[in-house]
N, C-alpha and C. Protein backbone atom coordinates (compact mmCIF):
# COMPACT_ATOMS: atom_id res chain seq x y z
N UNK A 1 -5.01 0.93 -9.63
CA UNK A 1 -5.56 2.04 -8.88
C UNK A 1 -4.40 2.82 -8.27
N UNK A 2 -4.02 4.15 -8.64
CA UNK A 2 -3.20 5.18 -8.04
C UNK A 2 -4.13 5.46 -6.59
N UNK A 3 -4.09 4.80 -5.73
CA UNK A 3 -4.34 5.13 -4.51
C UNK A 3 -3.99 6.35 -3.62
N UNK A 4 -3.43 7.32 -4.26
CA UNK A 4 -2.69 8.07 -3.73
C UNK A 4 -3.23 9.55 -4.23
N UNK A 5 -3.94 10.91 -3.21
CA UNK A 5 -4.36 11.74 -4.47
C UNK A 5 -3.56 12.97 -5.19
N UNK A 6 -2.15 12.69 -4.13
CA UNK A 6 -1.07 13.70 -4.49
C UNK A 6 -0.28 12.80 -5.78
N UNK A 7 -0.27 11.59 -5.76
CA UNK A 7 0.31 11.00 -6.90
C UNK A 7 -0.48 10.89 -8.04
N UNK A 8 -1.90 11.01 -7.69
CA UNK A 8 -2.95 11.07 -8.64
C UNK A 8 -2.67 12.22 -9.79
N UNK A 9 -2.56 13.31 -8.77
CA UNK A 9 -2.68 14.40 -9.09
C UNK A 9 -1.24 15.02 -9.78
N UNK A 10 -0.12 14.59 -9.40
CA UNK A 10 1.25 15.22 -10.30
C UNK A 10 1.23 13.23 -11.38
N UNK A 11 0.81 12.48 -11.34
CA UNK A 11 0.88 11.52 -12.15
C UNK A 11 0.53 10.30 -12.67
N UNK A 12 -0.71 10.84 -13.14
CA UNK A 12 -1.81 9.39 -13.44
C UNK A 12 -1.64 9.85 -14.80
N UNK A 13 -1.38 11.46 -15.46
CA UNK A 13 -1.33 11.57 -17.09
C UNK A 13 -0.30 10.75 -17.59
N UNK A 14 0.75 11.05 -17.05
CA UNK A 14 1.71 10.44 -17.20
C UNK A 14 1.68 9.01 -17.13
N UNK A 15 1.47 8.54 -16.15
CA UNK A 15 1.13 7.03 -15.64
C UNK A 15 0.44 6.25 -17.42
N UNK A 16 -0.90 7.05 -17.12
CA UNK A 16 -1.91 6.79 -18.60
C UNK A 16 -0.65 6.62 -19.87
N UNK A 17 0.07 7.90 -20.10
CA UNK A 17 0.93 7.52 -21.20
C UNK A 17 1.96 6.93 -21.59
N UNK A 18 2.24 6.10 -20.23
CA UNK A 18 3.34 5.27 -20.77
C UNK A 18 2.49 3.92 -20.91
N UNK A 19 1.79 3.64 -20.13
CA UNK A 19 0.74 2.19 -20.16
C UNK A 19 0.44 2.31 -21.72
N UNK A 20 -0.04 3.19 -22.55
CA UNK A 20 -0.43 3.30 -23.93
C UNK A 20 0.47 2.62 -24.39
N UNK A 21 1.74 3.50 -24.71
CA UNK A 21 2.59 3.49 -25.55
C UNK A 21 3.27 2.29 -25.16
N UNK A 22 2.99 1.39 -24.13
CA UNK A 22 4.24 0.18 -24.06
C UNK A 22 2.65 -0.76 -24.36
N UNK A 23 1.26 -0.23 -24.62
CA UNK A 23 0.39 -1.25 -25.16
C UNK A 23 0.26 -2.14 -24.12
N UNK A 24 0.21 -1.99 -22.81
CA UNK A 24 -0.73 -2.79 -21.63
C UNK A 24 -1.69 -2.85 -21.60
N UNK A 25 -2.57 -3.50 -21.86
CA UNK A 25 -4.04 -3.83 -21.43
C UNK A 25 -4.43 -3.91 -19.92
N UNK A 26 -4.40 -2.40 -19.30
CA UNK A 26 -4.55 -2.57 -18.20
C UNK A 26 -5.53 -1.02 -18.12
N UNK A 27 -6.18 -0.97 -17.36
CA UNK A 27 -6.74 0.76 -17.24
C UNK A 27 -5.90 1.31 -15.54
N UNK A 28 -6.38 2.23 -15.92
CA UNK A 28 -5.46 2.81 -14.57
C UNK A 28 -6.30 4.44 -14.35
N UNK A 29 -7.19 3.84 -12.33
CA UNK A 29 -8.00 4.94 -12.11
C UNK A 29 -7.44 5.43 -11.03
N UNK A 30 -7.57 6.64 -11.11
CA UNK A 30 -7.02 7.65 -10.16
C UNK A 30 -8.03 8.09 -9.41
N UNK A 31 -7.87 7.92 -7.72
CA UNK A 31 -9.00 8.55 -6.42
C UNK A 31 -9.46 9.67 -7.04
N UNK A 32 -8.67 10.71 -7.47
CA UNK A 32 -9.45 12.36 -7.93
C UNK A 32 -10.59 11.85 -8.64
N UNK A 33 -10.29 11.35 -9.58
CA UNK A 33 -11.36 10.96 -10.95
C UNK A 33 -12.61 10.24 -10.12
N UNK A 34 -12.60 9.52 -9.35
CA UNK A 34 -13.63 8.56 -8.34
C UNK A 34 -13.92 9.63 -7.55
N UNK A 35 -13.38 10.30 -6.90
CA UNK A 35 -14.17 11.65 -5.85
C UNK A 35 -14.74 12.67 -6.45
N UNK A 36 -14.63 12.75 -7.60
CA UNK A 36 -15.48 13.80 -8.47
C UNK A 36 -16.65 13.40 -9.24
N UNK A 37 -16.56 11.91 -9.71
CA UNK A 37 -17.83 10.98 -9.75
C UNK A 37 -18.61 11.10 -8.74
N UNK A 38 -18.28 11.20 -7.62
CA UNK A 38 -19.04 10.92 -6.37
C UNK A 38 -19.86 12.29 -6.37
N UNK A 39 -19.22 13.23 -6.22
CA UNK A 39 -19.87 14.99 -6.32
C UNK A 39 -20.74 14.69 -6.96
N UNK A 40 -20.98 14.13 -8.39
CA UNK A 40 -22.04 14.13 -9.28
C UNK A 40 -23.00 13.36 -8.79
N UNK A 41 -22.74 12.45 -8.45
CA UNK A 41 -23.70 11.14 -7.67
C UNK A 41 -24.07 11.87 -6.66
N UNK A 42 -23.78 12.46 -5.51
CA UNK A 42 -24.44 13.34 -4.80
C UNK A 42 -25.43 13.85 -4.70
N UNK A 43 -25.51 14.72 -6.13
CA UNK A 43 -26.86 15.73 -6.63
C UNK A 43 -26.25 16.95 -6.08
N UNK A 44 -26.08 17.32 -4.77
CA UNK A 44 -26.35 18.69 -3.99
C UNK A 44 -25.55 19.54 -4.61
N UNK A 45 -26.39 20.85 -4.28
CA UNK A 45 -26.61 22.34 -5.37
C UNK A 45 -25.24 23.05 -4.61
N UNK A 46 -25.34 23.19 -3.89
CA UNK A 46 -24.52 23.77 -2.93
C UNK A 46 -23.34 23.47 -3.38
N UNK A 47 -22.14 24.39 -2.76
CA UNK A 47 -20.39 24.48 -2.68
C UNK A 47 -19.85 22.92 -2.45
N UNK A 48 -18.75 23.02 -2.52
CA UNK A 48 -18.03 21.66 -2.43
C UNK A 48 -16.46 22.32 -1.61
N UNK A 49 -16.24 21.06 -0.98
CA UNK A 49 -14.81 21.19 0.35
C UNK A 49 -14.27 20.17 0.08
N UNK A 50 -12.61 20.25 -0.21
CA UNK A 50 -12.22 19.55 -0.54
C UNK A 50 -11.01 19.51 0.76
N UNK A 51 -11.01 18.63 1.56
CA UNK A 51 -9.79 18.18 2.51
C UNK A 51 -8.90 17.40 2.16
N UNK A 52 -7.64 18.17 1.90
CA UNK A 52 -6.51 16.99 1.51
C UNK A 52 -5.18 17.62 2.04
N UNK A 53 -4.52 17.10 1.70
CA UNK A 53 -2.77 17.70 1.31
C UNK A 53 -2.12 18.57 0.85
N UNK A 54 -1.49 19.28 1.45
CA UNK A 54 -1.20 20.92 0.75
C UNK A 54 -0.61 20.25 -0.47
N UNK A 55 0.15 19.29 -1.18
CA UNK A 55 0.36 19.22 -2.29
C UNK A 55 -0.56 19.32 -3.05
N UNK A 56 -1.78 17.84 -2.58
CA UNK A 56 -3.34 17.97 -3.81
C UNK A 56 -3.68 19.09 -4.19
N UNK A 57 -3.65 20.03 -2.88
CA UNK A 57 -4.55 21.40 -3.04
C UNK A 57 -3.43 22.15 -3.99
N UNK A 58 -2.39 21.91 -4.08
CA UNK A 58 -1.53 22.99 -4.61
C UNK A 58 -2.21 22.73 -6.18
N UNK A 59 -1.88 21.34 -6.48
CA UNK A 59 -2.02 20.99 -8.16
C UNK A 59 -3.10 21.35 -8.64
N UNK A 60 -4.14 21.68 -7.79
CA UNK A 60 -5.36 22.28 -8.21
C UNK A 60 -6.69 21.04 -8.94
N UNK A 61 -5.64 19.92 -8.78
CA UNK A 61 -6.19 18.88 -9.43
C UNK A 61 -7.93 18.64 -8.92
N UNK A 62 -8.64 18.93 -7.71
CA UNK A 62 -9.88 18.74 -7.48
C UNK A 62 -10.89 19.71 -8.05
N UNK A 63 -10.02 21.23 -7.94
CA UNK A 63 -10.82 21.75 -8.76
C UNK A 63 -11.35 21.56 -10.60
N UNK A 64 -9.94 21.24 -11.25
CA UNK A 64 -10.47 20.82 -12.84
C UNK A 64 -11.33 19.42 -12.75
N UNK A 65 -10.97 18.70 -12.21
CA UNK A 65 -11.87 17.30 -12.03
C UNK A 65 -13.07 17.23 -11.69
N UNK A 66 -13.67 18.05 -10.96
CA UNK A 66 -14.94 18.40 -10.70
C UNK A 66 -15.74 19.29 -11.56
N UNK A 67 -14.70 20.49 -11.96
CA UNK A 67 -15.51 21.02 -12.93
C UNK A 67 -15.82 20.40 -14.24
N UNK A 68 -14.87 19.58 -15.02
CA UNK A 68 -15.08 18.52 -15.77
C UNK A 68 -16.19 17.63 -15.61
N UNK A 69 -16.13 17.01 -14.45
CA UNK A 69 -17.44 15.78 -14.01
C UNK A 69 -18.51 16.43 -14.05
N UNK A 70 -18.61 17.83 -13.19
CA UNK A 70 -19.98 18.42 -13.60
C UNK A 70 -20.13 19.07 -14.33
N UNK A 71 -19.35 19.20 -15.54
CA UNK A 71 -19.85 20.15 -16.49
C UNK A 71 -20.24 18.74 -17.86
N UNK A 72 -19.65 17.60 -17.73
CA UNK A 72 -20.04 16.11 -18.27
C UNK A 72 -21.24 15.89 -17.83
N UNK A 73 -21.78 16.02 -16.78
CA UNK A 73 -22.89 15.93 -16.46
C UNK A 73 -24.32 16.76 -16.83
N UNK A 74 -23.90 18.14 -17.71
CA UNK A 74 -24.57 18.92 -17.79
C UNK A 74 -24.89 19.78 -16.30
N UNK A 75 -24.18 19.91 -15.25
CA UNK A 75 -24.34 20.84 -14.46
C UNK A 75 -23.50 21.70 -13.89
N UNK A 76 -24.30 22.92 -13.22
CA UNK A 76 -23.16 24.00 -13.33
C UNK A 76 -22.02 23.97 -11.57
N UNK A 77 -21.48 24.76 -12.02
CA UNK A 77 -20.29 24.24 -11.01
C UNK A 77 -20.00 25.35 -10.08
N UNK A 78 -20.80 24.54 -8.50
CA UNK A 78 -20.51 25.44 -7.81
C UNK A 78 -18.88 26.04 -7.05
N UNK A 79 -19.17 27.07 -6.03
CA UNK A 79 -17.76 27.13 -5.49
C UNK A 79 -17.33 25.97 -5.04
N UNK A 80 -15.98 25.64 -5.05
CA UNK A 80 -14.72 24.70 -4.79
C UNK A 80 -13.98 25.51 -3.63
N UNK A 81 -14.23 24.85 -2.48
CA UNK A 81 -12.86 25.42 -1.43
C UNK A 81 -11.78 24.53 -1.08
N UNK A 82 -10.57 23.87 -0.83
CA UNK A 82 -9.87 23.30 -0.60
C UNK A 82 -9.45 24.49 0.69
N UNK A 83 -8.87 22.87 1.95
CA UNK A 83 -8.02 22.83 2.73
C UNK A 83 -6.85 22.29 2.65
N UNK A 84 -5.73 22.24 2.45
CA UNK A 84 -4.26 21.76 2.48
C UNK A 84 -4.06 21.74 3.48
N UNK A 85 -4.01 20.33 4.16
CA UNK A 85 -3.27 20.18 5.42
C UNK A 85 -1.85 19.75 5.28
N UNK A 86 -0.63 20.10 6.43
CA UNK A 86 0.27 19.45 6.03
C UNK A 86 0.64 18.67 7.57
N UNK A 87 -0.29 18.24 7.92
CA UNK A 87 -0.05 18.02 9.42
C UNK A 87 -1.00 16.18 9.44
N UNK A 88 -2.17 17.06 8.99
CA UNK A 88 -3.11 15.38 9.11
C UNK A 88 -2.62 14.06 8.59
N UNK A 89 -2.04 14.11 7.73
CA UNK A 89 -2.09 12.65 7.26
C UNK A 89 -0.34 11.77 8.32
N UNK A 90 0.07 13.01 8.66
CA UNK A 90 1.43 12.86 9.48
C UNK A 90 1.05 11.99 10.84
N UNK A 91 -0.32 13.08 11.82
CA UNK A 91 -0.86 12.46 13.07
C UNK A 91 -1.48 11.22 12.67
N UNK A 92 -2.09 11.11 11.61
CA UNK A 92 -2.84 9.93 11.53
C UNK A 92 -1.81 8.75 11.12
N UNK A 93 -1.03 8.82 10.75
CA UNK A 93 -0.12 7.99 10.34
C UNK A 93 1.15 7.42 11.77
N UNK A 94 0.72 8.10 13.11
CA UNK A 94 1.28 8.13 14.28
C UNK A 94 2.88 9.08 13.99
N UNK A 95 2.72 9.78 13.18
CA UNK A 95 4.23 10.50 13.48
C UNK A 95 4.21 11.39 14.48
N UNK A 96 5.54 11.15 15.38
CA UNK A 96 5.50 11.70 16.50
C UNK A 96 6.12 13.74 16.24
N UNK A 97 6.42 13.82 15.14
CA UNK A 97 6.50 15.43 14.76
C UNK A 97 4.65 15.48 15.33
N UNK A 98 3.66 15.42 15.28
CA UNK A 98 2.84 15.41 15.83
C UNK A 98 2.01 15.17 16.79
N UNK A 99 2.43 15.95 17.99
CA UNK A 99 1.96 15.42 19.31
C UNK A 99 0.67 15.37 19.62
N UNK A 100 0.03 16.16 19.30
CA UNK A 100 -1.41 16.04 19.39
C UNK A 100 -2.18 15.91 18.81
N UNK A 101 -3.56 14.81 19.99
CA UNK A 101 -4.52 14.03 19.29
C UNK A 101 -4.83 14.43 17.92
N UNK A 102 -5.44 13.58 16.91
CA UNK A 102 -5.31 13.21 16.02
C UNK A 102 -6.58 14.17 15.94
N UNK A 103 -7.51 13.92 16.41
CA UNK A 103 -8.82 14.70 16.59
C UNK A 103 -8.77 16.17 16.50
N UNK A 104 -7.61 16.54 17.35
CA UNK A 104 -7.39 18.22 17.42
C UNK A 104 -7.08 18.62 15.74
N UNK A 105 -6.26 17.80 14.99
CA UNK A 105 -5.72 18.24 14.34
C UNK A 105 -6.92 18.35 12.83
N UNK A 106 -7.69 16.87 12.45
CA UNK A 106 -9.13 16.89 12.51
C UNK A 106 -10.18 18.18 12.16
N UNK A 107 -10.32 18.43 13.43
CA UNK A 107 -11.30 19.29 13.87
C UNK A 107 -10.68 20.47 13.44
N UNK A 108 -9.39 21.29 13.04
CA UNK A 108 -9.10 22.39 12.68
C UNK A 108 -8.94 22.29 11.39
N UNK A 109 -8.61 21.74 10.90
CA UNK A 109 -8.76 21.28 9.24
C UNK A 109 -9.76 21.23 9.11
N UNK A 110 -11.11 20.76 10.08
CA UNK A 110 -12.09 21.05 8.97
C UNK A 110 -12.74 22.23 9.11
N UNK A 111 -12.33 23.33 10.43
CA UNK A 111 -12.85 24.43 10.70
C UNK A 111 -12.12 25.12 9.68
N UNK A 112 -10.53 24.64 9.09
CA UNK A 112 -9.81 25.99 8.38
C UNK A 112 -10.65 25.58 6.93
N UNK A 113 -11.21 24.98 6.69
CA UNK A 113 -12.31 24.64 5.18
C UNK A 113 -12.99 25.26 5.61
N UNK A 114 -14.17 25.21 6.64
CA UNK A 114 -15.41 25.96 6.43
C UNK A 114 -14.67 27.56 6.55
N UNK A 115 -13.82 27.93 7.13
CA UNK A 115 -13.62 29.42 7.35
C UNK A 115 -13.25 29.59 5.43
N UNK A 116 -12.51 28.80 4.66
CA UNK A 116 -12.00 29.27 3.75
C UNK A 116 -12.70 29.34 2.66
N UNK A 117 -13.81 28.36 2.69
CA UNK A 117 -15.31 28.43 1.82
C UNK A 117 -16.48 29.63 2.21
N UNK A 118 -16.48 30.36 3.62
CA UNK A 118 -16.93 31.45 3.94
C UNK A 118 -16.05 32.54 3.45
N UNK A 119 -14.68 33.03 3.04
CA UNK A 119 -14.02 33.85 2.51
C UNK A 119 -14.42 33.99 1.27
N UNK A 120 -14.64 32.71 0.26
CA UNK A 120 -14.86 32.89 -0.88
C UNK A 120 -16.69 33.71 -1.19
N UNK A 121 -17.30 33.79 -0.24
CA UNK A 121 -18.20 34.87 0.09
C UNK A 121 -19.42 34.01 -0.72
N UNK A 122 -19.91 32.63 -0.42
CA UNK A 122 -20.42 31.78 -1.57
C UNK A 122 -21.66 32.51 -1.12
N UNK A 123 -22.82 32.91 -2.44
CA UNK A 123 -24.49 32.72 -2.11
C UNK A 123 -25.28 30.86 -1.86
N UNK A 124 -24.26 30.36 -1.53
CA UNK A 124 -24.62 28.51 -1.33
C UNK A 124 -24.51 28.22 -0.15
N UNK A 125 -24.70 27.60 0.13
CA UNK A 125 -23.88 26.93 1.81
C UNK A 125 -22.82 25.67 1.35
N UNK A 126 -22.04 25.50 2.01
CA UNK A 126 -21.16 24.41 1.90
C UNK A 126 -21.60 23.04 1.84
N UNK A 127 -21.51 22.02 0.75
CA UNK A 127 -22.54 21.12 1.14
C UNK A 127 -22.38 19.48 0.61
N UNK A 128 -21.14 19.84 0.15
CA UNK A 128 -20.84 18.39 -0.26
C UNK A 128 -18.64 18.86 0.45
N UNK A 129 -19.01 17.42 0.96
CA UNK A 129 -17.05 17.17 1.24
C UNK A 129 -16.54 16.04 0.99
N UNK A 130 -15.19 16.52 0.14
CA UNK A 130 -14.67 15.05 -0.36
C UNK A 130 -13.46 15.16 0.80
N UNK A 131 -13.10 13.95 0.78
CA UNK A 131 -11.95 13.68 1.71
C UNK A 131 -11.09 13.54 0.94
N UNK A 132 -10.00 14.17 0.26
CA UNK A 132 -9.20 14.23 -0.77
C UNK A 132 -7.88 13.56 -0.59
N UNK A 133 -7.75 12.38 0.80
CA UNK A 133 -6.31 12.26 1.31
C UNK A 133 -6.67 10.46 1.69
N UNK A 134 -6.30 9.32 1.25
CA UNK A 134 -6.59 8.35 1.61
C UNK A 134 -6.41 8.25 3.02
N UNK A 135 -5.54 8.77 3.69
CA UNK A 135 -5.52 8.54 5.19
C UNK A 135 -6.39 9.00 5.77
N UNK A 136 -6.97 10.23 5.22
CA UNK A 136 -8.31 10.56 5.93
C UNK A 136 -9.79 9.80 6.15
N UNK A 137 -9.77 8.61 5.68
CA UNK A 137 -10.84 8.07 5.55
C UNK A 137 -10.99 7.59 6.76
N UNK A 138 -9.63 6.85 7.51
CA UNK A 138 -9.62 6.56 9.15
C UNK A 138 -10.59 7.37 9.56
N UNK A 139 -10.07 8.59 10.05
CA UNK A 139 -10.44 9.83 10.62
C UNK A 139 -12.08 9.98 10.01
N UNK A 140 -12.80 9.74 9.04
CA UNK A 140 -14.54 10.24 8.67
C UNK A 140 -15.02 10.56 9.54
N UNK A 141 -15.14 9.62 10.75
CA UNK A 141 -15.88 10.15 11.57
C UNK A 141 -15.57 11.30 12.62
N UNK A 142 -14.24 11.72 12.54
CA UNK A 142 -14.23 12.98 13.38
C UNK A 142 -14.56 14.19 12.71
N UNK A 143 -14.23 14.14 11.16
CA UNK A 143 -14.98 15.16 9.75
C UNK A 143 -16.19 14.89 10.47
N UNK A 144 -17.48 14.24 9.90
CA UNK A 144 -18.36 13.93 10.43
C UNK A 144 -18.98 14.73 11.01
N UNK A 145 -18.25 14.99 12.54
CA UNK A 145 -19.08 14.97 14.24
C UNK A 145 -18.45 16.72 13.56
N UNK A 146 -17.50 16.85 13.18
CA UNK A 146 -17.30 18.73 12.94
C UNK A 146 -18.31 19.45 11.68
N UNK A 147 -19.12 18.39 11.16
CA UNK A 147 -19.71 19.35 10.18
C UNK A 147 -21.07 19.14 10.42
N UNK A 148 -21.90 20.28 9.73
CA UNK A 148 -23.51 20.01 10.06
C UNK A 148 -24.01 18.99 10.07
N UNK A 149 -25.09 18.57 10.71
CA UNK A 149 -25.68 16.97 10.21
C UNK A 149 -25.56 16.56 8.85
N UNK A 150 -25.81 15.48 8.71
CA UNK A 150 -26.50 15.70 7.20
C UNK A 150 -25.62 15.89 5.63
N UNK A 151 -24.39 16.71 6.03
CA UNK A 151 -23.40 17.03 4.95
C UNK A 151 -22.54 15.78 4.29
N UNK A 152 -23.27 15.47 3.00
CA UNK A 152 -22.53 14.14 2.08
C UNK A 152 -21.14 14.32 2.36
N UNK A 153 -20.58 13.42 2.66
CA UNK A 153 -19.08 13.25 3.02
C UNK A 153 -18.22 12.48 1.47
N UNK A 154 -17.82 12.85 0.67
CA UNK A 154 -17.64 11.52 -0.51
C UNK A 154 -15.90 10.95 0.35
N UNK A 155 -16.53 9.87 -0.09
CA UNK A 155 -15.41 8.52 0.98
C UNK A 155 -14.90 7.66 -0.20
N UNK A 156 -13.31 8.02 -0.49
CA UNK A 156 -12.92 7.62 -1.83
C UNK A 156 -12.59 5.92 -1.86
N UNK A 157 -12.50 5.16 -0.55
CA UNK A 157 -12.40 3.66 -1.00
C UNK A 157 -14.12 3.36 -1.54
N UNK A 158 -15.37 4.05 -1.23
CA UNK A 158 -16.39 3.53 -2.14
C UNK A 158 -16.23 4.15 -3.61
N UNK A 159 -15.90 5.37 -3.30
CA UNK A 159 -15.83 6.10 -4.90
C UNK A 159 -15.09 5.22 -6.08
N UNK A 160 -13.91 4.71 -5.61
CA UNK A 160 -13.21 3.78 -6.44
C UNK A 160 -13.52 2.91 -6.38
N UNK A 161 -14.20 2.09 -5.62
CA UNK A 161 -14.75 1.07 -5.96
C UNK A 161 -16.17 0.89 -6.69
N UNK A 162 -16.95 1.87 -6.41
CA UNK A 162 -17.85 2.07 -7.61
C UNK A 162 -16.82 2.45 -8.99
N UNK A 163 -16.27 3.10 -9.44
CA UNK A 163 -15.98 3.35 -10.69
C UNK A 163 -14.99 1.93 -11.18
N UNK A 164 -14.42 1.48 -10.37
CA UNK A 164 -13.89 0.12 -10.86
C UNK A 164 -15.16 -0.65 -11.19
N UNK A 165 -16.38 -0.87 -10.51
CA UNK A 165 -17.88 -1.76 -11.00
C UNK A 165 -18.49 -1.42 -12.11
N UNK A 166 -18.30 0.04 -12.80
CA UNK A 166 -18.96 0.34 -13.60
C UNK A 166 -17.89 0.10 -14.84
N UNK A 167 -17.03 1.00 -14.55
CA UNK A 167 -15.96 0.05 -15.81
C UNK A 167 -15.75 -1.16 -15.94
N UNK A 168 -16.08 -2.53 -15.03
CA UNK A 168 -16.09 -3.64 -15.12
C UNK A 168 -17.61 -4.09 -15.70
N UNK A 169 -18.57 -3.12 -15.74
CA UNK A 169 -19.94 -3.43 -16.55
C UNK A 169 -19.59 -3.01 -17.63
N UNK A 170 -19.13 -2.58 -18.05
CA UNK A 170 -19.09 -1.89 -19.74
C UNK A 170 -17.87 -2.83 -20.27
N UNK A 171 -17.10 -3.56 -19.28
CA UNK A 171 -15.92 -4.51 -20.20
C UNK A 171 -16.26 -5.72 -19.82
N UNK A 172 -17.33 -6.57 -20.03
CA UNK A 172 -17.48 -7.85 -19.82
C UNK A 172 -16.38 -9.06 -20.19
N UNK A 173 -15.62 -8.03 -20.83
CA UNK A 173 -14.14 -9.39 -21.25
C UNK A 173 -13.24 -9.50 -19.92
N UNK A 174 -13.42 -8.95 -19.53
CA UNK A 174 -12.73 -8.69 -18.21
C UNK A 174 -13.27 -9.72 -17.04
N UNK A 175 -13.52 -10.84 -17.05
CA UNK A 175 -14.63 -11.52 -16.42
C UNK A 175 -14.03 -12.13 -15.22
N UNK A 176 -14.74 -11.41 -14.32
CA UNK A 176 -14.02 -11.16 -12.51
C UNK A 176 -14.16 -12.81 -11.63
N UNK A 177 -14.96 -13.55 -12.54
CA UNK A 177 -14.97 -14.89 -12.38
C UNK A 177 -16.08 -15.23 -10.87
């Protein structure tokens, strides 16, 4: 598991092609690929917010992954907004370049998503959010308490761990004992 979604994202292809070519019998899943499963598992019609790392957001990697998963799915693909933070995963991690609460920082990341999913001028409402940054998962519940009731949050230690269960149903040789 590339645990990581900025490493996911500049190198799980890569990752994938050397595991081939040196013939490891090993699979290798990347958080993006599990948080875009999750969108689909979701259902909801509505836009999608993606909170991560100004790198993730740079590679663009949430947007093709999602449109992929839901277009695999047979459905159509709503707006995609990404936030790039380059601050959150720093406070949450206690770096002191970041003096303030962890919460402040939080709560504006997820206001600079909803402002940046209202720019894109959607006819949807915003309505599914992935947490695109493993450190953010600490933090859910301050996402959470900043967004409408109700708004599916996808939380990538279940996402990967569902897609590790289902690839472990389809490879019964693999026998988890």
């Amino acid at each position: 598991v590339i645990a990581c979604n900025t490493a996911t994202a500049y190198g799980l292809e890569d990752i994938r092609a050397a595991i081939a070519t040196w013939k490891v019998p090993v699979i290798v899943v990347g958080v993006v690929e599990a948080g875009a499963r999750g969108v689909v598992e979701a259902k909801s019609a509505g836009g999608i917010g993606v909170l991560a790392t100004g790198g993730t957001c740079a590679s663009g990697v949430y947007p093709r992954t999602i449109t992929s998963a839901l277009g695999l799915a047979g459905r159509s693909v709503p707006l995609i907004a990404q936030q790039g933070s380059a601050t959150l995963a720093g406070a949450i991690e206690g770096d002191t370049a970041f003096p303030e609460p962890v919460a402040a920082y939080a709560l504006r990341e997820a206001r600079s998503l909803a402002q940046a999913y209202r720019d894109l001028q959607p006819s949807q409402p915003l309505q599914t959010i992935i947490l695109g940054c493993t450190h953010y998962e600490i933090v859910a519940d301050l996402f959470a308490a900043a967004l409408p009731p109700g708004t599916p949050v996808i939380h990538q230690p279940t996402a990967v761990a569902d897609a590790l269960a289902r690839y472990f149903e389809r490879h019964p040789e693999y026998d988890l004992g």
